[in-house]
C-alpha atoms as a PDB file:
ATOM      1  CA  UNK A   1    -122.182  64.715 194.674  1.00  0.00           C
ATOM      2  CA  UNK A   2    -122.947  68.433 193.823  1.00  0.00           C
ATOM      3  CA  UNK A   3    -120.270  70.807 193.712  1.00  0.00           C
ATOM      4  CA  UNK A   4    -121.208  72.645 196.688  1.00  0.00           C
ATOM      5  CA  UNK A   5    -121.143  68.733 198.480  1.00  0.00           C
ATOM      6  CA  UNK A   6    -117.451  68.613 196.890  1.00  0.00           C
ATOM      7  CA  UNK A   7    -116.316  72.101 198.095  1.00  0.00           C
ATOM      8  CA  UNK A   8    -117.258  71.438 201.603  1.00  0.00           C
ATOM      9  CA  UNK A   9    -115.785  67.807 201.811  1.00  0.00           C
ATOM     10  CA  UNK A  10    -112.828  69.381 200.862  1.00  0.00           C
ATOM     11  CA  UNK A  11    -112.276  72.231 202.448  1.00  0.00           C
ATOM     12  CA  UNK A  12    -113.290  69.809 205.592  1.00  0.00           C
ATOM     13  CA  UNK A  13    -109.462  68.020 204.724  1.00  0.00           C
ATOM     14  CA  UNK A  14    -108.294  71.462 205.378  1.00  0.00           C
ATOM     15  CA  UNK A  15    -109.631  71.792 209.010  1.00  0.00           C
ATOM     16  CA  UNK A  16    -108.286  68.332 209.691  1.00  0.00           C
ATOM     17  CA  UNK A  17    -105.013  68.005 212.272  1.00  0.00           C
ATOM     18  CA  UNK A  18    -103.393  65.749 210.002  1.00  0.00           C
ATOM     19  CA  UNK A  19    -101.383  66.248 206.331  1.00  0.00           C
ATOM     20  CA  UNK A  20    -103.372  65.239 203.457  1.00  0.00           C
ATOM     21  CA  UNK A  21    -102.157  64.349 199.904  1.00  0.00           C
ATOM     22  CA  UNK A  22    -103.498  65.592 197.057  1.00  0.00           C
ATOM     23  CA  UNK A  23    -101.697  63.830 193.791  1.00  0.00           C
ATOM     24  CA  UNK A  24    -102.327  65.692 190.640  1.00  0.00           C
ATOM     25  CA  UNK A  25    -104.190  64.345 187.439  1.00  0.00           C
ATOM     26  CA  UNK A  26    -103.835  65.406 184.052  1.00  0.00           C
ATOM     27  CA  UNK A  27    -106.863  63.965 182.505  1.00  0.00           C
ATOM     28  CA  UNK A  28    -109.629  61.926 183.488  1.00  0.00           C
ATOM     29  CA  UNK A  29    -108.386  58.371 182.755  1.00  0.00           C
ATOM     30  CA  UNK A  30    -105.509  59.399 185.778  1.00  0.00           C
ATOM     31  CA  UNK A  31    -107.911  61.056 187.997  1.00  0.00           C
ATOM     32  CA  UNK A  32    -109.933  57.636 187.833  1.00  0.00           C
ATOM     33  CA  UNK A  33    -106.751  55.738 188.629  1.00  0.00           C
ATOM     34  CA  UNK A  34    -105.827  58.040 191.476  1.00  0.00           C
ATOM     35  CA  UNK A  35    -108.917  57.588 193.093  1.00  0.00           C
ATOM     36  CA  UNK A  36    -108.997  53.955 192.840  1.00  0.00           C
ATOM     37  CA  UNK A  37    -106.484  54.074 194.904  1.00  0.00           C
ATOM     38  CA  UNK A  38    -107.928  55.293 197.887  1.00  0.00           C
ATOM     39  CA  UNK A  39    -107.080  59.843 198.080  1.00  0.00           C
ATOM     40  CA  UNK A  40    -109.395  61.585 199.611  1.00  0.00           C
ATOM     41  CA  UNK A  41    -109.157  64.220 196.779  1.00  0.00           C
ATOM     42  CA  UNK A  42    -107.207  65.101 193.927  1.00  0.00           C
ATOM     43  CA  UNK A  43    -105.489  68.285 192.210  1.00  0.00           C
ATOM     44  CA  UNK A  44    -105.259  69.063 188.091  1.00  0.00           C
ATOM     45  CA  UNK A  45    -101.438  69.950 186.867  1.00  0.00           C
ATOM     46  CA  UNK A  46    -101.060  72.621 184.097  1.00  0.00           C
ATOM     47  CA  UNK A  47     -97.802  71.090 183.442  1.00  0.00           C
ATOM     48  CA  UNK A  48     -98.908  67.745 182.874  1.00  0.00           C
ATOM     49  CA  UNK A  49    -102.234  68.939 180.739  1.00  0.00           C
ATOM     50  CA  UNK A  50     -99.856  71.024 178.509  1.00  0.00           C
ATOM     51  CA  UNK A  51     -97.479  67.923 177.967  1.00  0.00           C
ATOM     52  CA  UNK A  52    -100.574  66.184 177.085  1.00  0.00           C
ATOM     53  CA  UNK A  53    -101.196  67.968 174.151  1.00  0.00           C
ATOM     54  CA  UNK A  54     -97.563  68.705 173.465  1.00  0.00           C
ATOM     55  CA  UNK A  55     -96.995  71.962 174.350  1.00  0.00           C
ATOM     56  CA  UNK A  56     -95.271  73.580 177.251  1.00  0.00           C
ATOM     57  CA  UNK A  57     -96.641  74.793 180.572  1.00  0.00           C
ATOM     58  CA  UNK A  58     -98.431  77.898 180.260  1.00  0.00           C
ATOM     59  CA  UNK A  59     -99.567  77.465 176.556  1.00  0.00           C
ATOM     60  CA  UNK A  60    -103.430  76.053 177.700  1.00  0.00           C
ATOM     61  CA  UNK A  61    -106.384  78.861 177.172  1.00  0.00           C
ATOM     62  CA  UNK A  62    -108.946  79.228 180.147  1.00  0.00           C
ATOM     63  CA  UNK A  63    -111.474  77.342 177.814  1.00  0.00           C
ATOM     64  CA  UNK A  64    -109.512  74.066 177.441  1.00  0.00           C
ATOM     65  CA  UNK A  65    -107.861  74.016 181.193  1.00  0.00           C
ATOM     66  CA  UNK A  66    -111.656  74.461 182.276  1.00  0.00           C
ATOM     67  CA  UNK A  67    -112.623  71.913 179.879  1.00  0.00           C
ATOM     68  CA  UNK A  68    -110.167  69.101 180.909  1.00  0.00           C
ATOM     69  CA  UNK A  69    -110.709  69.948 184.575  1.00  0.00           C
ATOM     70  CA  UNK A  70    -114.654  69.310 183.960  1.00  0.00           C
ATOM     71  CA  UNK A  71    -113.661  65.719 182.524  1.00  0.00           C
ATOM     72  CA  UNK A  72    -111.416  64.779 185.724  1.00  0.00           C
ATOM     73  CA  UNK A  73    -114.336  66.054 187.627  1.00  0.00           C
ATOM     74  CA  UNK A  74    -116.693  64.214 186.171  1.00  0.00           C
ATOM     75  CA  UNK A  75    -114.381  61.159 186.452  1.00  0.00           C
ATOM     76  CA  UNK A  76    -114.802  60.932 190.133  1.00  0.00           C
ATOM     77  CA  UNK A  77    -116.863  61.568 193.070  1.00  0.00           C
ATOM     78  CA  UNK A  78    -114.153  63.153 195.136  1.00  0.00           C
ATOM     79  CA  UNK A  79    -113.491  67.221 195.303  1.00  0.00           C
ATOM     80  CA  UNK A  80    -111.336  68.027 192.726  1.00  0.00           C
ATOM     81  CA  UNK A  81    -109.286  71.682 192.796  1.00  0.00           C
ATOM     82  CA  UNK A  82    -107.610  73.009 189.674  1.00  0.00           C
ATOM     83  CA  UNK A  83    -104.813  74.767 188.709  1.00  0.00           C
ATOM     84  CA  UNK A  84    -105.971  77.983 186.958  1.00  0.00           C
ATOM     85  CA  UNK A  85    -102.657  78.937 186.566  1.00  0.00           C
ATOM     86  CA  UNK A  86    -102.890  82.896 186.651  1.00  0.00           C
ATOM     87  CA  UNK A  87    -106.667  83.679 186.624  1.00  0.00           C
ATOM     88  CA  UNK A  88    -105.872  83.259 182.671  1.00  0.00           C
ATOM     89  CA  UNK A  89    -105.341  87.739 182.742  1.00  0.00           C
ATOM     90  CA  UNK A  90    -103.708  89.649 184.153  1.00  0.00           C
ATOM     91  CA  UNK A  91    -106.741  92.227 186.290  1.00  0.00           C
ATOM     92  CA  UNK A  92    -108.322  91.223 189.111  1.00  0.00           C
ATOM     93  CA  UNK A  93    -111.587  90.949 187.121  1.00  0.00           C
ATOM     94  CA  UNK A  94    -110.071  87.608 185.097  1.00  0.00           C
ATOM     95  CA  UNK A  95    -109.259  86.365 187.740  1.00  0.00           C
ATOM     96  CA  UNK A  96    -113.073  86.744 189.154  1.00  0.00           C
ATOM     97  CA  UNK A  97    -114.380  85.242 185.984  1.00  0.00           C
ATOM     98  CA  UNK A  98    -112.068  82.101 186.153  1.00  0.00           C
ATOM     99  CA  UNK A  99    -113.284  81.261 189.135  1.00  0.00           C
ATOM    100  CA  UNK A 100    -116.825  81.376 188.407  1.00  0.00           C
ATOM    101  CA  UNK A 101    -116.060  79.479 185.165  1.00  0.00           C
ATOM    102  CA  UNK A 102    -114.289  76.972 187.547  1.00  0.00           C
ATOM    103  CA  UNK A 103    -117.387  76.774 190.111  1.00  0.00           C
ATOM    104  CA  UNK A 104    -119.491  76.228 186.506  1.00  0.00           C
ATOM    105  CA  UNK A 105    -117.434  73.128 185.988  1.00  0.00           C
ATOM    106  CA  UNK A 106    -118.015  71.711 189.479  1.00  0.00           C
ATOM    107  CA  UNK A 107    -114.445  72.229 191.160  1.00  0.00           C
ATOM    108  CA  UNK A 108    -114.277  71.967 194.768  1.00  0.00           C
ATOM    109  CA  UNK A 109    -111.328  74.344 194.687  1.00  0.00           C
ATOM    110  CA  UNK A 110    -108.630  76.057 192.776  1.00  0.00           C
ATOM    111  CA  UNK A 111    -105.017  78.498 193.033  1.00  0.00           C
ATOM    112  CA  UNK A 112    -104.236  81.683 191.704  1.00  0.00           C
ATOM    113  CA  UNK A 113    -100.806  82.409 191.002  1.00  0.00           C
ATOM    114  CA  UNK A 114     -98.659  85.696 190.986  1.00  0.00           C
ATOM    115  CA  UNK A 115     -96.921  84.726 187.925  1.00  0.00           C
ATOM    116  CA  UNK A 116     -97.336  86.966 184.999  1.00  0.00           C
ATOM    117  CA  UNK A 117     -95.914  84.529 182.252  1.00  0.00           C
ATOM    118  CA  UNK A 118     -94.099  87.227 181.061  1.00  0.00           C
ATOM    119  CA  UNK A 119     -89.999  86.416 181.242  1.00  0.00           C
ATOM    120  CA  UNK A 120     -89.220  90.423 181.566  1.00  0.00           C
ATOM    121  CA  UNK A 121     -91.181  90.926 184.543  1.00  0.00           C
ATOM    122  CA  UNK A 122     -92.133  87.267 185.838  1.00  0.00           C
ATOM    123  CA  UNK A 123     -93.711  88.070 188.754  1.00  0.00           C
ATOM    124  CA  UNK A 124     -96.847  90.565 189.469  1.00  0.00           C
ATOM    125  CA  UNK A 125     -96.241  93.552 191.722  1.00  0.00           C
ATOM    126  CA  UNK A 126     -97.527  92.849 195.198  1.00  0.00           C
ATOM    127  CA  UNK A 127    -100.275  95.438 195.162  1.00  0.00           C
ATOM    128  CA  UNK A 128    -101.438  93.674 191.875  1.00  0.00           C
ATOM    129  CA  UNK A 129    -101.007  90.569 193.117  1.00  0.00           C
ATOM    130  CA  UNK A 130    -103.034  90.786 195.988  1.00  0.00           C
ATOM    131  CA  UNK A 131    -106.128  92.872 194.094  1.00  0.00           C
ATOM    132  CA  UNK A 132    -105.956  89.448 192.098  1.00  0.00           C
ATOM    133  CA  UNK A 133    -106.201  87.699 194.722  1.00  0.00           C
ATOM    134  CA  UNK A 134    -109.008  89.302 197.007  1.00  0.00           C
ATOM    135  CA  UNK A 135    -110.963  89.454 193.870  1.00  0.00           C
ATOM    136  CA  UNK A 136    -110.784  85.822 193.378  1.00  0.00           C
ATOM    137  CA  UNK A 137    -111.285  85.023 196.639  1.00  0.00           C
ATOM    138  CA  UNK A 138    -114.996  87.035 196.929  1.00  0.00           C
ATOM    139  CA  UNK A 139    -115.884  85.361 194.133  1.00  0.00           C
ATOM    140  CA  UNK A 140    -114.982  82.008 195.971  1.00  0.00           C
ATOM    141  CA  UNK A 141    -116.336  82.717 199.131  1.00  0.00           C
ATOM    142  CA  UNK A 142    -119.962  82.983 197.755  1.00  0.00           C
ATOM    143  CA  UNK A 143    -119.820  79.548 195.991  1.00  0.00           C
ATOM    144  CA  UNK A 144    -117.906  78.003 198.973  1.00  0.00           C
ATOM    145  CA  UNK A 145    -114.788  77.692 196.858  1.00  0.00           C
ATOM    146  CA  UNK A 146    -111.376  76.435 198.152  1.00  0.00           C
ATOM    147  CA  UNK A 147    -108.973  79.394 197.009  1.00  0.00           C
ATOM    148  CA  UNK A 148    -105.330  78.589 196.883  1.00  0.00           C
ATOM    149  CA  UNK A 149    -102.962  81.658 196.541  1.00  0.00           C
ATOM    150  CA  UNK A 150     -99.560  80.838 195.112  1.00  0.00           C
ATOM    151  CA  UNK A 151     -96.313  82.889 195.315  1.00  0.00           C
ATOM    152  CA  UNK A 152     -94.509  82.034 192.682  1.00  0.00           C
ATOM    153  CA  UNK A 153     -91.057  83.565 193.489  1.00  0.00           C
ATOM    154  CA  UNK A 154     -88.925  80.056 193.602  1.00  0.00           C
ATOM    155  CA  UNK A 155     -89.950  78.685 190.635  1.00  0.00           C
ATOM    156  CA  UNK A 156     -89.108  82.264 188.863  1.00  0.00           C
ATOM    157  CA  UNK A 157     -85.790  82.157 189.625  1.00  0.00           C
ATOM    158  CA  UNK A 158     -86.328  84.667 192.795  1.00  0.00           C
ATOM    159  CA  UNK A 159     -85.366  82.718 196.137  1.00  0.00           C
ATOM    160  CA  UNK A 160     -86.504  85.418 198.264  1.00  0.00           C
ATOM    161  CA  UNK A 161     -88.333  84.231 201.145  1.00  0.00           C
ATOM    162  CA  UNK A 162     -88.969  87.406 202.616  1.00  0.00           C
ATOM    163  CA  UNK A 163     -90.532  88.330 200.072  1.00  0.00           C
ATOM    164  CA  UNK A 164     -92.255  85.288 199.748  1.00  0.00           C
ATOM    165  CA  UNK A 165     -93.663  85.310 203.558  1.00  0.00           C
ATOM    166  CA  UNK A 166     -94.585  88.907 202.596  1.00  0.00           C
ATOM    167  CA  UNK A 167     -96.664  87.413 199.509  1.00  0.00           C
ATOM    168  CA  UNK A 168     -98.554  84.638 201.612  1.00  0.00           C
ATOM    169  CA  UNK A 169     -99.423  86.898 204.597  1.00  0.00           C
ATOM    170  CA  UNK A 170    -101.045  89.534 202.169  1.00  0.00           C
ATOM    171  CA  UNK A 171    -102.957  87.313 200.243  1.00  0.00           C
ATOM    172  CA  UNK A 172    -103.744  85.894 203.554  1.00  0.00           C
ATOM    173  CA  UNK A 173    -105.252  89.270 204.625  1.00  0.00           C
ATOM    174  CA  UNK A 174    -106.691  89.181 201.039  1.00  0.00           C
ATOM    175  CA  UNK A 175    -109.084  85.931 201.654  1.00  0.00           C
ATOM    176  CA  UNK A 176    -107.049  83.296 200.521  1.00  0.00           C
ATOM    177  CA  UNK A 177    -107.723  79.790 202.217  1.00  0.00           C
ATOM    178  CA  UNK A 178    -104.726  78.021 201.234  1.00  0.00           C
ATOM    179  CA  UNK A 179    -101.476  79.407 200.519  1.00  0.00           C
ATOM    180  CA  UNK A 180     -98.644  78.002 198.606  1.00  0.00           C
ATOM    181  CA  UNK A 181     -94.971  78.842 197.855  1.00  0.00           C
ATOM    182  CA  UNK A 182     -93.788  76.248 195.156  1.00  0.00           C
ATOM    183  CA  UNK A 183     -90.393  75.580 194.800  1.00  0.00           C
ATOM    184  CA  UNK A 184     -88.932  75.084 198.928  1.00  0.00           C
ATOM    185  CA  UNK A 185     -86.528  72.572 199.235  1.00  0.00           C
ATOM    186  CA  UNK A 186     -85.551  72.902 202.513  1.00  0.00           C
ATOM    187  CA  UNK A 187     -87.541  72.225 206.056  1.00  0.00           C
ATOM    188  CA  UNK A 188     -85.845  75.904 207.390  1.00  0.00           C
ATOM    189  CA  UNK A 189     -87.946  77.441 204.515  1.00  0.00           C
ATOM    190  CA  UNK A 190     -90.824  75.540 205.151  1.00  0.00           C
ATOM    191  CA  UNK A 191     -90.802  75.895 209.093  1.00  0.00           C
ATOM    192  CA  UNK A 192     -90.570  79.917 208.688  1.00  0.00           C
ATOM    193  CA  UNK A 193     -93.625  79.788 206.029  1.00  0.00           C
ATOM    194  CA  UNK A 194     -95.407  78.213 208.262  1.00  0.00           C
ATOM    195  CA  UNK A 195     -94.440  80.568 211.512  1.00  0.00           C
ATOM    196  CA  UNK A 196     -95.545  83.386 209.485  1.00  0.00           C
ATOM    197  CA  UNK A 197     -99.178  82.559 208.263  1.00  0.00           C
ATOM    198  CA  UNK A 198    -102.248  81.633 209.524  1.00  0.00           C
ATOM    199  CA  UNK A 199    -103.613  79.191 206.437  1.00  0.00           C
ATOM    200  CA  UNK A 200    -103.110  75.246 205.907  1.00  0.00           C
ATOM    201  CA  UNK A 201    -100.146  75.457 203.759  1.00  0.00           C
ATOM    202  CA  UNK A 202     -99.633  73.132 200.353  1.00  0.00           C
ATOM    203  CA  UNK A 203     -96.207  71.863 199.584  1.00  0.00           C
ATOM    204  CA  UNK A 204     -94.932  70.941 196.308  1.00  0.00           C
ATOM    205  CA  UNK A 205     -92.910  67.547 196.817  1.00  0.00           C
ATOM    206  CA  UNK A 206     -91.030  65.580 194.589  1.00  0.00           C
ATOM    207  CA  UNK A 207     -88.379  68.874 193.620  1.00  0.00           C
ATOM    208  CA  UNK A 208     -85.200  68.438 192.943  1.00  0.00           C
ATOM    209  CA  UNK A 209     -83.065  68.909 196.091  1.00  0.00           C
ATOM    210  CA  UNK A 210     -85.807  68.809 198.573  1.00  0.00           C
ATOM    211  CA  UNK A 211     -84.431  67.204 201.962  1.00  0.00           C
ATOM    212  CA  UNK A 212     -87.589  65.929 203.247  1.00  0.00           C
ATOM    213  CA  UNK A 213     -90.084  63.602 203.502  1.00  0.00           C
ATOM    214  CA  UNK A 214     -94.088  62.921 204.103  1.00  0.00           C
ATOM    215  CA  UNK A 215     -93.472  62.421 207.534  1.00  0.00           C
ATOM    216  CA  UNK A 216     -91.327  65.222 208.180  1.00  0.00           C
ATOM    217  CA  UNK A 217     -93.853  67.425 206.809  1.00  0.00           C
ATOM    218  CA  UNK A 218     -96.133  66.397 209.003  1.00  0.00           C
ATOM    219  CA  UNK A 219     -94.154  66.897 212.244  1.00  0.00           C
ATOM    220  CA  UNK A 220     -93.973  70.689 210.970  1.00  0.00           C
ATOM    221  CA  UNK A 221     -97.521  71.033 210.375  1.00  0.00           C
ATOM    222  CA  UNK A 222     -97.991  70.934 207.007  1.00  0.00           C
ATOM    223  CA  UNK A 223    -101.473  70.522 205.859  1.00  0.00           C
ATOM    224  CA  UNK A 224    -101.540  69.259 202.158  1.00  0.00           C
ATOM    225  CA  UNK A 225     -98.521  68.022 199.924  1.00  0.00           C
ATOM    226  CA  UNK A 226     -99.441  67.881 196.005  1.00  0.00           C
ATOM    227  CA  UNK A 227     -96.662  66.730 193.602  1.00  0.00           C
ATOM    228  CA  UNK A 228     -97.150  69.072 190.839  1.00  0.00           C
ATOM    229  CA  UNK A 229     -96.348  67.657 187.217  1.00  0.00           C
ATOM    230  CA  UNK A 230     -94.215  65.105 188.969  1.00  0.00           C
ATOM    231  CA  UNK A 231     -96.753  61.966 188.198  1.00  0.00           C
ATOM    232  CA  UNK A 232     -97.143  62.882 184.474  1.00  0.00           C
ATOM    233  CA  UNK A 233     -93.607  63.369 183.712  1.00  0.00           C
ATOM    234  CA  UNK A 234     -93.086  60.004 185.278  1.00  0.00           C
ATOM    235  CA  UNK A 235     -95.463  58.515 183.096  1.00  0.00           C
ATOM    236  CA  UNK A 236     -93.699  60.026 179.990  1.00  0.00           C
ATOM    237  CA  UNK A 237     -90.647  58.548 181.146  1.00  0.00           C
ATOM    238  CA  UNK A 238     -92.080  55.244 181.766  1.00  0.00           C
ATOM    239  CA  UNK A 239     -92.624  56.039 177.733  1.00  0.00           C
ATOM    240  CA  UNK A 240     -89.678  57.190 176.727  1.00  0.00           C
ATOM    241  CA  UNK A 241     -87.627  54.052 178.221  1.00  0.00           C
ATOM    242  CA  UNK A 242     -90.326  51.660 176.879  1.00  0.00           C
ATOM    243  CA  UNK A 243     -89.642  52.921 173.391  1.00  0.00           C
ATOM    244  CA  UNK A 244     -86.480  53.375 173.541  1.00  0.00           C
ATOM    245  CA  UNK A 245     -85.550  49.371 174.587  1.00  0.00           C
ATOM    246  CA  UNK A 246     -88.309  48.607 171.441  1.00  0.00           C
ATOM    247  CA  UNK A 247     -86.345  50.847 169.234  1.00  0.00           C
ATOM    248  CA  UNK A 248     -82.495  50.260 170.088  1.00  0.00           C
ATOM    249  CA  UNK A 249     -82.813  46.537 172.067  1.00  0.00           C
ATOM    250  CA  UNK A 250     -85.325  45.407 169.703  1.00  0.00           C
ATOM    251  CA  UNK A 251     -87.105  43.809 173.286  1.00  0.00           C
ATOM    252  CA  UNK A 252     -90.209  44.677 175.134  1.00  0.00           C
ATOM    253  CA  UNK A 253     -89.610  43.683 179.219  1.00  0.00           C
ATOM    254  CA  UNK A 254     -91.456  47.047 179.685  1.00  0.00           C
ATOM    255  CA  UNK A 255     -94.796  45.022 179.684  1.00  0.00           C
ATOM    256  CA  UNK A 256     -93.943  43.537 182.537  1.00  0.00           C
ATOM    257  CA  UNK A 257     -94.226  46.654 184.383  1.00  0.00           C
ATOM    258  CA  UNK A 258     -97.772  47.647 182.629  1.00  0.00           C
ATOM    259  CA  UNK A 259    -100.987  47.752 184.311  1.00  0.00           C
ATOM    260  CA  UNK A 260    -102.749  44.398 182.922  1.00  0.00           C
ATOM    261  CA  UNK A 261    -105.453  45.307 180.773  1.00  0.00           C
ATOM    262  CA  UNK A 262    -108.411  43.664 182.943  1.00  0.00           C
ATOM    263  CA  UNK A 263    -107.647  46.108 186.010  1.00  0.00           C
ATOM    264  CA  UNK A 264    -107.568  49.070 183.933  1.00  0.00           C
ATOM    265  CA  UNK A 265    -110.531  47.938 182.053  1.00  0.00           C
ATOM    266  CA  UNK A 266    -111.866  47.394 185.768  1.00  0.00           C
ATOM    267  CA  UNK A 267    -111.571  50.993 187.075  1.00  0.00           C
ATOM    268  CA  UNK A 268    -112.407  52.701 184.017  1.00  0.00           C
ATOM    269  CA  UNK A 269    -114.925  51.030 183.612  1.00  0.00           C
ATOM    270  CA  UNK A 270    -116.976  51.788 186.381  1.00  0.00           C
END
């Protein structure tokens, strides 16, 4: 399926009445898995690509982010969006050339954030941050590209929802299609986001201290619900405990819990 296929298909999910998930993959061999198991699409994590190649969050260039998002895409036939982190720059013009670079790969879709990854001044000004924004999003329109625009106050250590709503409904005006605040743990938050916009809204699940669930996201009308890093750091758990009952209990029960070998072999081999 061409990209342009892929963009439509998924921005179709979008238009839909009901929520959608969207788990996240960090490489191709999980985006295969993921799809095997019936989603209708499926997200990259920066998190869980950094942890991949042992670094941290944040530490991935444009070139190898782009790169491992082309693999997962060419893992699958369903749309694939990316996170591109912040544009990879800081002007609006990075942010344009990420997203063609992105459309290059064959993404369906992909988020901006307003996070500077600076720790003095995490957060882009709001007149920045929307420039960034609107300049991504022209360059999405044309290729019929699924632009998320994230406000990244909560997971900077700024729980200001004002602020936030303030964020979403000007990168709203901006062109956004999709707007996400990650980092709301509570339905109240979640209930005024949505009161305030005019976009299918993604929610980040699987936080700490979230008091919700899939179906109560749905009876709010939430549109999509990714899960972040979540899936990767539960696969290097599964690792950790694994090695640690081989290396202090001298016993391997872990096995039991593996994926045989034949229906791996079975899905990635197709």
């Amino acid at each position: 399926m061409s990209q342009a296929r892929k963009a439509a298909a998924f921005a179709d999910l979008h238009r839909r009445p009901e929520l959608f998930l969207l788990p996240n993959a960090w490489d191709a061999g999980s985006a295969k898995l993921l799809a095997s198991l019936g989603f209708s699409a499926i997200a990259t994590t920066s998190a869980g690509l950094a942890f991949s190649h042992g670094r941290k969050d944040g530490q991935m260039s444009r070139e190898e982010t782009l790169a491992n998002a082309g693999a997962i895409v060419s893992a699958t036939e369903l749309p694939v969006s990316a996170d591109l982190e912040n544009g990879f720059g800081d002007s609006p013009e990075a942010c344009q050339a990420t997203i063609r670079d992105a459309v290059g790969v064959g993404l369906a879709g992909g988020s901006i954030e307003d996070a500077t990854g600076r720790p003095d001044q995490p957060i882009y000004e709001i007149g920045l941050a929307t420039e960034r924004v609107r300049a991504a999003a022209e360059t999405a329109k044309a290729a019929g590209f699924v632009l998320t625009a994230r406000a990244e106050n909560f997971l900077h250590g700024i729980p200001d929802l004002d602020d936030t709503i303030r964020r979403l409904q000007a990168f709203q005006q901006a062109g956004a299609e999709v707007l996400y605040a990650p980092g709301l743990v509570r339905l109240d938050q979640i209930k005024s986001v949505l009161g305030s916009v005019d976009r299918p809204v993604n929610i980040l699940a699987t936080l700490a201290g979230q008091d919700f669930s899939i179906p109560d996201l749905a009876g709010l009308g939430v549109r999509r619900v990714s899960v972040g890093g979540s899936f990767a750091r539960a696969a290097f758990g599964a690792l950790r405990r694994a090695a640690l009952e081989l290396r202090d209990e001298g016993r391997f029960s872990f096995a039991k819990e593996a994926m045989p070998y034949p229906e791996l072999a079975a899905i990635f081999g197709k």
